[in-house]
C-alpha atoms as a PDB file:
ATOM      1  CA  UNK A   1      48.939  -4.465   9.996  1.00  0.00           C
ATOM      2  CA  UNK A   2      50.696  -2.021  12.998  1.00  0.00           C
ATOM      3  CA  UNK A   3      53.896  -2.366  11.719  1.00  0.00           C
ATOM      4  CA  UNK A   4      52.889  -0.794   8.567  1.00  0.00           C
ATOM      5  CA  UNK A   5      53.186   2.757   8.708  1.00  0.00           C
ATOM      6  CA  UNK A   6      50.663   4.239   5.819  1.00  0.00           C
ATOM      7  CA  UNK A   7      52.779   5.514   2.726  1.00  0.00           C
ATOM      8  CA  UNK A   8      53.471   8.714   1.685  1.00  0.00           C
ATOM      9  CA  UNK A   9      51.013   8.675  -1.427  1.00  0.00           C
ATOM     10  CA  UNK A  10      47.873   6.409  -2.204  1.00  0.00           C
ATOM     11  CA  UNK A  11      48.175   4.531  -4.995  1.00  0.00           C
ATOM     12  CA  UNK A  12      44.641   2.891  -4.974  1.00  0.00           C
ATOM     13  CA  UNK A  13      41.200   4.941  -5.630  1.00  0.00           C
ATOM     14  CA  UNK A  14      39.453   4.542  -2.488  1.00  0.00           C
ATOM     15  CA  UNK A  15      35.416   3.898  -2.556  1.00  0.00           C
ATOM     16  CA  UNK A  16      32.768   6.600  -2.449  1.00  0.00           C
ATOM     17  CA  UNK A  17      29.241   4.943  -0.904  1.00  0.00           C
ATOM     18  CA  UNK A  18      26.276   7.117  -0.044  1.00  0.00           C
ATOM     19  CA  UNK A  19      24.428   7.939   2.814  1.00  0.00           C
ATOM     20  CA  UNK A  20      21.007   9.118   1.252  1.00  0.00           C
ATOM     21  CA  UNK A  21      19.336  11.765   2.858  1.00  0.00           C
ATOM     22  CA  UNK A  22      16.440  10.693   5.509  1.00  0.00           C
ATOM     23  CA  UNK A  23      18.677   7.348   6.315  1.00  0.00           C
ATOM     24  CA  UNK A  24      18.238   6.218  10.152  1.00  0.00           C
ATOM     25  CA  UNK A  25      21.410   5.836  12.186  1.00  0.00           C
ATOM     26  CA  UNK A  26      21.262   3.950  15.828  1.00  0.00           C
ATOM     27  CA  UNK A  27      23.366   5.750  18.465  1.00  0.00           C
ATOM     28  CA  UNK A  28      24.778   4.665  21.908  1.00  0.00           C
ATOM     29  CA  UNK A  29      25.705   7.567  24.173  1.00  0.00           C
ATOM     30  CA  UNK A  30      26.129   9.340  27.212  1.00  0.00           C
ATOM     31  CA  UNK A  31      22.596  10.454  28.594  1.00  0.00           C
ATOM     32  CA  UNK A  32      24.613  13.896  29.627  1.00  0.00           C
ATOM     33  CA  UNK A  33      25.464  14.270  25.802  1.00  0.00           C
ATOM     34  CA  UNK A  34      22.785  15.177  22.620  1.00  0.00           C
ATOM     35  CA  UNK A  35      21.874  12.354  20.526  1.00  0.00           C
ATOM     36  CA  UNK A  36      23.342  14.333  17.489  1.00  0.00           C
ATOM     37  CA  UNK A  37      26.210  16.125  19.039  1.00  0.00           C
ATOM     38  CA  UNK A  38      29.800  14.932  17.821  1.00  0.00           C
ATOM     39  CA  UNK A  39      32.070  14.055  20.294  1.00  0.00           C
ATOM     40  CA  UNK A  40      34.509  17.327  19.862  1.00  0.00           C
ATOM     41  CA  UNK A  41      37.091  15.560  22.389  1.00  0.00           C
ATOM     42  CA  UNK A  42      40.517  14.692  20.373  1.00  0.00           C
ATOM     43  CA  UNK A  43      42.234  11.367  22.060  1.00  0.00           C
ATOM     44  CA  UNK A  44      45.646  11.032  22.965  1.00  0.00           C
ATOM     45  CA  UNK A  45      47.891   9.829  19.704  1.00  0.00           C
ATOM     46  CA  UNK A  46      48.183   6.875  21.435  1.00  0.00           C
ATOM     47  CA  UNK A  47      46.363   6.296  24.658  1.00  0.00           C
ATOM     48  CA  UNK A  48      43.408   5.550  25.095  1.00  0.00           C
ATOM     49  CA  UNK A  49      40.470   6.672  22.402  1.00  0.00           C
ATOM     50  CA  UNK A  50      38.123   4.817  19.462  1.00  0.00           C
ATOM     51  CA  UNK A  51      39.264   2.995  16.145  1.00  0.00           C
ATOM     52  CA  UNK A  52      38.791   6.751  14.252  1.00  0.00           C
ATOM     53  CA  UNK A  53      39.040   9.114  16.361  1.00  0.00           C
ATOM     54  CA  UNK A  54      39.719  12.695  15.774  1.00  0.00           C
ATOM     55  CA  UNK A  55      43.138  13.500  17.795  1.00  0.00           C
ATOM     56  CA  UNK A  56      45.931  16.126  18.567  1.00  0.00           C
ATOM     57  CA  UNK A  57      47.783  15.370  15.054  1.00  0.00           C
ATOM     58  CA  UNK A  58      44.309  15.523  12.901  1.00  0.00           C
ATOM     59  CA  UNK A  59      41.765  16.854  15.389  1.00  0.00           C
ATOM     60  CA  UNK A  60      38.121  16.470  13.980  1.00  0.00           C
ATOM     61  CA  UNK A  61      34.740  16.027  15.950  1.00  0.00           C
ATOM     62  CA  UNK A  62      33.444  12.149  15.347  1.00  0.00           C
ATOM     63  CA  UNK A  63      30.768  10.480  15.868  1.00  0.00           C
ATOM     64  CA  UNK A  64      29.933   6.844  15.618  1.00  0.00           C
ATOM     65  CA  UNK A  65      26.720   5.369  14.769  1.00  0.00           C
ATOM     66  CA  UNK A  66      25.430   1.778  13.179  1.00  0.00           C
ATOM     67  CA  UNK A  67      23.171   1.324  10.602  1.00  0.00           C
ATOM     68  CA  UNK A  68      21.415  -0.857  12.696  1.00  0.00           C
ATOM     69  CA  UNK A  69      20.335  -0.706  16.666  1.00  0.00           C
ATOM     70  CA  UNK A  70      22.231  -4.104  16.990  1.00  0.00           C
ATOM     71  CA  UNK A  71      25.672  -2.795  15.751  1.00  0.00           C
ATOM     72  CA  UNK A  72      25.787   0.125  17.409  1.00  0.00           C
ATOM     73  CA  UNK A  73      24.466  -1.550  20.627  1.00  0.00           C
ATOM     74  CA  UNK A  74      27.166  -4.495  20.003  1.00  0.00           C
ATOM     75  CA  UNK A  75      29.681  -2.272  19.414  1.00  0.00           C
ATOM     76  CA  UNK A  76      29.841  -0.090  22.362  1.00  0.00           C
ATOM     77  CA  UNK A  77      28.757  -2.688  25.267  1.00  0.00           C
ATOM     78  CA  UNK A  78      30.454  -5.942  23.900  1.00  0.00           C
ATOM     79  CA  UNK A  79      33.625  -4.648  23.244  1.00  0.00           C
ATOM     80  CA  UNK A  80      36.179  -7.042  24.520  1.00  0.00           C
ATOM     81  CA  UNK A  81      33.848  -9.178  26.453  1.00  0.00           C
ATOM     82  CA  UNK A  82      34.732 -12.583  26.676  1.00  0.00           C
ATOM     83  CA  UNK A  83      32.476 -15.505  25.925  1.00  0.00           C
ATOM     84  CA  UNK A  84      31.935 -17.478  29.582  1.00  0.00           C
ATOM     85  CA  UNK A  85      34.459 -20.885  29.122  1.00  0.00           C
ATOM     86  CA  UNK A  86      30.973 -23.045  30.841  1.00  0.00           C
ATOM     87  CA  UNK A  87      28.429 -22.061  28.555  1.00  0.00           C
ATOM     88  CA  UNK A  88      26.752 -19.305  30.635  1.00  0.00           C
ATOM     89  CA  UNK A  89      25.871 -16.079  29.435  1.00  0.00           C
ATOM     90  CA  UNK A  90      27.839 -12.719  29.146  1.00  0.00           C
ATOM     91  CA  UNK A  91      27.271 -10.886  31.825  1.00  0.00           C
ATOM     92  CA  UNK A  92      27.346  -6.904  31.715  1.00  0.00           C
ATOM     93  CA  UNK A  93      27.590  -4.917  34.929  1.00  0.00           C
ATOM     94  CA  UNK A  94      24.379  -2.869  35.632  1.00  0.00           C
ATOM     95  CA  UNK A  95      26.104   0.133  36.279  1.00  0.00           C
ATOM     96  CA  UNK A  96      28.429   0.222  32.981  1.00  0.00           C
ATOM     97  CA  UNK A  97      25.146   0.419  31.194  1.00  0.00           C
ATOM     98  CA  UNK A  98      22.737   2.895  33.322  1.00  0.00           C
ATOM     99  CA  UNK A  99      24.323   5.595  32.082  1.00  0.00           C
ATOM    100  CA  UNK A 100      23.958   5.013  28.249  1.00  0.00           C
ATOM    101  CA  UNK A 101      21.113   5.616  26.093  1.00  0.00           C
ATOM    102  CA  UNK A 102      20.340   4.327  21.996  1.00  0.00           C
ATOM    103  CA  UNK A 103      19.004   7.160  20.258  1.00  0.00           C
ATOM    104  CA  UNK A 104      17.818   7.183  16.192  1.00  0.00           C
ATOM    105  CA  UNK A 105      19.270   9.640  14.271  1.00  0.00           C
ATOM    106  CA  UNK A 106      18.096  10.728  10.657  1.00  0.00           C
ATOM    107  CA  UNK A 107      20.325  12.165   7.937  1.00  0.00           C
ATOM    108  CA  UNK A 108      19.027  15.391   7.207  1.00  0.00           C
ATOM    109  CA  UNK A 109      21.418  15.798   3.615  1.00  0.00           C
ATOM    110  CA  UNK A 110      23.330  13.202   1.459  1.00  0.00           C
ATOM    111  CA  UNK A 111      26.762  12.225   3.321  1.00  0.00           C
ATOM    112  CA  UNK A 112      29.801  10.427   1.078  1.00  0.00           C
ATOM    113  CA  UNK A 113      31.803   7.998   2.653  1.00  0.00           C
ATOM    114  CA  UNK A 114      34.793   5.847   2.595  1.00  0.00           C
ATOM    115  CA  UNK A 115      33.727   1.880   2.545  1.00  0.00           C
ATOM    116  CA  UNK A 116      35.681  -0.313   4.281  1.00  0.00           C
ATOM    117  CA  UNK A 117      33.661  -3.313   3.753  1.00  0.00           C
ATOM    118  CA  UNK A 118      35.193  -5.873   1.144  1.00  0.00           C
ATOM    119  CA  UNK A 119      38.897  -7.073   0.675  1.00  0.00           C
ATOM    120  CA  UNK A 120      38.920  -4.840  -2.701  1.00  0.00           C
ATOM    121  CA  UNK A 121      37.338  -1.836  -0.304  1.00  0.00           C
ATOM    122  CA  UNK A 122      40.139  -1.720   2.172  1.00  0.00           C
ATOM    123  CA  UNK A 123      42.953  -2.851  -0.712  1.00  0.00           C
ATOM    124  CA  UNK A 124      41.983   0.346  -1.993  1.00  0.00           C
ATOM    125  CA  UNK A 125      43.432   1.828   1.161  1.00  0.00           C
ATOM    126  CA  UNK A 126      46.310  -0.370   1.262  1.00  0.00           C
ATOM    127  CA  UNK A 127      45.288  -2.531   4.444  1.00  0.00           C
ATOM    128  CA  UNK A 128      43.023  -5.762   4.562  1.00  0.00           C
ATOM    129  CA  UNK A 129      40.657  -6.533   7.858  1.00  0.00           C
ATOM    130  CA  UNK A 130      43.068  -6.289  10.418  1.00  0.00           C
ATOM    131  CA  UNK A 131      41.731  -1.991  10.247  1.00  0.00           C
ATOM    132  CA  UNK A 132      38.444  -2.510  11.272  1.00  0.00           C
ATOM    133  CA  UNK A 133      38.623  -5.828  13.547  1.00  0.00           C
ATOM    134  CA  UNK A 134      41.839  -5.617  15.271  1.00  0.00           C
ATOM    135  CA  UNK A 135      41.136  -4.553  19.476  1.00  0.00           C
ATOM    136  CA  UNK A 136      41.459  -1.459  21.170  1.00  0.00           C
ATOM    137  CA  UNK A 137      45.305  -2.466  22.182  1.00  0.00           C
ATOM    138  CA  UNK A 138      45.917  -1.091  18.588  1.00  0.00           C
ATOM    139  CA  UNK A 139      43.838   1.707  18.166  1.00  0.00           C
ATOM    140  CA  UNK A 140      45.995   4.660  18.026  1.00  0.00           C
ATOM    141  CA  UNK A 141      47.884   2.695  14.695  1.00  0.00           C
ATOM    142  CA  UNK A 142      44.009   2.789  13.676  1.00  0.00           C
ATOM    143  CA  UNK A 143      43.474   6.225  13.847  1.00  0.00           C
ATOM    144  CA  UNK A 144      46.988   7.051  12.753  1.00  0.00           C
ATOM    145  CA  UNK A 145      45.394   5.057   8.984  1.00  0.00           C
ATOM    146  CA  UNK A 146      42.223   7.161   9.197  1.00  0.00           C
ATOM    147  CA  UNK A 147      44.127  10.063   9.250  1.00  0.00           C
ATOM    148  CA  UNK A 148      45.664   9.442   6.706  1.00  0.00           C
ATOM    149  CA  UNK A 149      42.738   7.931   4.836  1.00  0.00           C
ATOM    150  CA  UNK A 150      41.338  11.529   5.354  1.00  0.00           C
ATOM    151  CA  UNK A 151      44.192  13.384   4.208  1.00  0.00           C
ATOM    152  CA  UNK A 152      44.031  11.611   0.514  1.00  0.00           C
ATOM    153  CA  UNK A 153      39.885  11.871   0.497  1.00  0.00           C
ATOM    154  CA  UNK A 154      39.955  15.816   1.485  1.00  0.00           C
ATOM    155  CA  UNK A 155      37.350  17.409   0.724  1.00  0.00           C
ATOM    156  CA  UNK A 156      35.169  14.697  -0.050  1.00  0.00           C
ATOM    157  CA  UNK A 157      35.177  12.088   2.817  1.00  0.00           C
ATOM    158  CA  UNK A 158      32.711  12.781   5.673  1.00  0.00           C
ATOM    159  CA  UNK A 159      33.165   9.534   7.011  1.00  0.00           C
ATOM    160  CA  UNK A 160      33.877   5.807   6.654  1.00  0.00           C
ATOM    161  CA  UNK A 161      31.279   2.678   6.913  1.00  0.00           C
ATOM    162  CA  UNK A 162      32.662  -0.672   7.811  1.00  0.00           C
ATOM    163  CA  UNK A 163      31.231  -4.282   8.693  1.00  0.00           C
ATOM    164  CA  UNK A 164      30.739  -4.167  12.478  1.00  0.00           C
ATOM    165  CA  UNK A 165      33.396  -6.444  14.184  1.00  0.00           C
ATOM    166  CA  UNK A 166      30.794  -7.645  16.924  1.00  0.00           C
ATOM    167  CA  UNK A 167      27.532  -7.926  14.554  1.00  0.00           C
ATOM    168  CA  UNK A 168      29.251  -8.263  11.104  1.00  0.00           C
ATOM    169  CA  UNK A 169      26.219  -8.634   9.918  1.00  0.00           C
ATOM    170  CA  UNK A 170      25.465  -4.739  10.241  1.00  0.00           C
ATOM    171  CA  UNK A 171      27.420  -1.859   9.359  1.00  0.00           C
ATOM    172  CA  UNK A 172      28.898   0.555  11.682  1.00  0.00           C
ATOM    173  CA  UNK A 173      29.806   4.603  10.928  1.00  0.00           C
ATOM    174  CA  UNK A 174      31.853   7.553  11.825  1.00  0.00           C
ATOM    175  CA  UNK A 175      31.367  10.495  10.621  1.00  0.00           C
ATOM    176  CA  UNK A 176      33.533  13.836  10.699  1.00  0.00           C
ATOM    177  CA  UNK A 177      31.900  16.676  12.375  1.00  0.00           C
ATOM    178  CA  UNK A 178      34.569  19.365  10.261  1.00  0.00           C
ATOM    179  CA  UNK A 179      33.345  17.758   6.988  1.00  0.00           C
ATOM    180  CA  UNK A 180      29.628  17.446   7.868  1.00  0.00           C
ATOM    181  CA  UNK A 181      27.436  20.114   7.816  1.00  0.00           C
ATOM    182  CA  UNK A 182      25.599  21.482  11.151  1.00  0.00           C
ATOM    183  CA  UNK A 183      22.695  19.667  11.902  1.00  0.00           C
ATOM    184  CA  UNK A 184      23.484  17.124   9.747  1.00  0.00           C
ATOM    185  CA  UNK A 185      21.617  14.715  12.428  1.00  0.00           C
ATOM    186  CA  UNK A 186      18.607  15.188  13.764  1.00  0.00           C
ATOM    187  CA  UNK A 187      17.246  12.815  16.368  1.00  0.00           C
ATOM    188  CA  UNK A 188      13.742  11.204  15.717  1.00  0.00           C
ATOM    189  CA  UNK A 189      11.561  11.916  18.722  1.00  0.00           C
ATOM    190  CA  UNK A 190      10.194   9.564  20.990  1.00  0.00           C
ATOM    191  CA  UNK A 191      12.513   6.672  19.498  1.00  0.00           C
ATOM    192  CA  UNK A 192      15.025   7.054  22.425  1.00  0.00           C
ATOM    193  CA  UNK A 193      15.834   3.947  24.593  1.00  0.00           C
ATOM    194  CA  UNK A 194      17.018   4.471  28.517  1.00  0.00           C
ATOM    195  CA  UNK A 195      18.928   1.823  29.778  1.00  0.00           C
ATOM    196  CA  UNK A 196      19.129   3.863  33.403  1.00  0.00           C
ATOM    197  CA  UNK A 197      14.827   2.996  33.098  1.00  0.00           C
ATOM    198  CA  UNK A 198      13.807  -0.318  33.783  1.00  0.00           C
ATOM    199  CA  UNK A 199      11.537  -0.700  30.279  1.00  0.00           C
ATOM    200  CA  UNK A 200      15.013  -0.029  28.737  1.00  0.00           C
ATOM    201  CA  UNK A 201      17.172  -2.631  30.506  1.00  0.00           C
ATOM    202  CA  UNK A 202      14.547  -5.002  29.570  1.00  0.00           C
ATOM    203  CA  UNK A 203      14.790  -4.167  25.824  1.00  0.00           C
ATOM    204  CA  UNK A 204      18.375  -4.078  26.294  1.00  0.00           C
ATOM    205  CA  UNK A 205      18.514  -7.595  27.673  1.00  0.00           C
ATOM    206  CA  UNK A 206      16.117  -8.398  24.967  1.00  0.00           C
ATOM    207  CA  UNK A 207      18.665  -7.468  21.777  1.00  0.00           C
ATOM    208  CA  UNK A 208      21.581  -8.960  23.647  1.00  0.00           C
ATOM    209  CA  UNK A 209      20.368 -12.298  24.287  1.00  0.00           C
ATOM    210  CA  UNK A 210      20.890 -13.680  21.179  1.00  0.00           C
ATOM    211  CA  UNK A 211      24.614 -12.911  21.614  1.00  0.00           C
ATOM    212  CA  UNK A 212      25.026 -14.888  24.549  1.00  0.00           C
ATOM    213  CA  UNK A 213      24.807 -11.468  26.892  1.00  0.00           C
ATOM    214  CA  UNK A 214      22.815 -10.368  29.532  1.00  0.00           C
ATOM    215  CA  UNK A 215      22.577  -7.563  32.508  1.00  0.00           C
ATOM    216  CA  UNK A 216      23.836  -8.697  35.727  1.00  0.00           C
ATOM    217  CA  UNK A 217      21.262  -9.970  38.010  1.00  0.00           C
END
């Protein structure tokens, strides 16, 4: 709901879910930046930026992750691409993908976060679905909520899981580098996947097709 500016106090108990040590997160990211690194970049308060981003009025180093490779693929390359009206395919450009790569991550401690998963999840927050499935036109009203979402779960939150808008199927994750403790990621060697290499545009086309998407020719 935009036009609904959060209240001053919380007046449901939101959820506390666990992310167990040794859990596996899925990654899509720059090939320039570490697999585990948090993005320490705040975005503008309202241009521009992700659903939870850290910014200038609550600045905090995020990261995003899914559970699964299919969320967190689905959720960085499909944003806001439209179904073809003739039947055909989705079609990503070659070089909006080259320079991304899907890396595993593994917990290396317990992490507590905010679920915002069922209608009784984000109730408890005082918004419904429109917070995790509404487009990036309203983002900086979503990060505006997570800050305040953070502000009434200090110290505990280091994060929040929701159902992933593109694969809802899967869950997707941010997590809050100033409430995580360093190194709480550690990448798993050798399960890295280059879509700049030509084995990993083929795996890439691979997961996609069953969403109606595909590379470019």
């Amino acid at each position: 709901m935009p036009n609904y500016r959060p209240p001053e106090a919380m007046s449901g108990t939101p959820g506390k879910v666990t992310l167990s040590q040794g859990t596996v997160l899925h990654r899509v990211h720059a090939g320039h930046r570490d697999a585990a690194a948090f993005n320490p970049r705040p975005a503008h308060c309202l241009y521009g930026g992700g659903r939870f981003d850290g910014t200038g009025c609550d600045p905090y180093g995020y990261l995003y992750a899914g559970i699964g490779a299919a969320a967190a693929v689905c959720e960085t390359l499909l944003r806001s691409l439209p179904f073809d009206p003739s039947g055909g395919p989705r079609l990503l450009q070659r070089a909006s993908v080259e320079r991304f790569r899907l890396s595993a991550l593994r917990l290396t401690a317990d992490v507590a976060v905010v679920p915002l998963v069922t209608g009784q999840d984000l109730a408890a927050v005082s918004q419904d679905s429109w917070l995790v499935h509404t487009e990036a036109h309203e983002y900086a009203y979503t990060r505006d909520w997570a800050h305040w979402i953070r502000r009434h779960t200090d110290p505990w939150a280091q994060g929040l899981v929701w159902s992933s808008k593109r694969e809802p199927g899967d869950r997707a994750v941010v997590l809050f580098g100033d409430r995580c403790p360093a190194g709480i990621l550690r990448a798993v060697e050798g399960d890295v996947v280059d879509f700049s290499a030509a084995e990993g545009r083929e795996w890439l086309n691979s997961l996609l097709q069953p969403y109606r998407a595909q590379l470019a020719p």
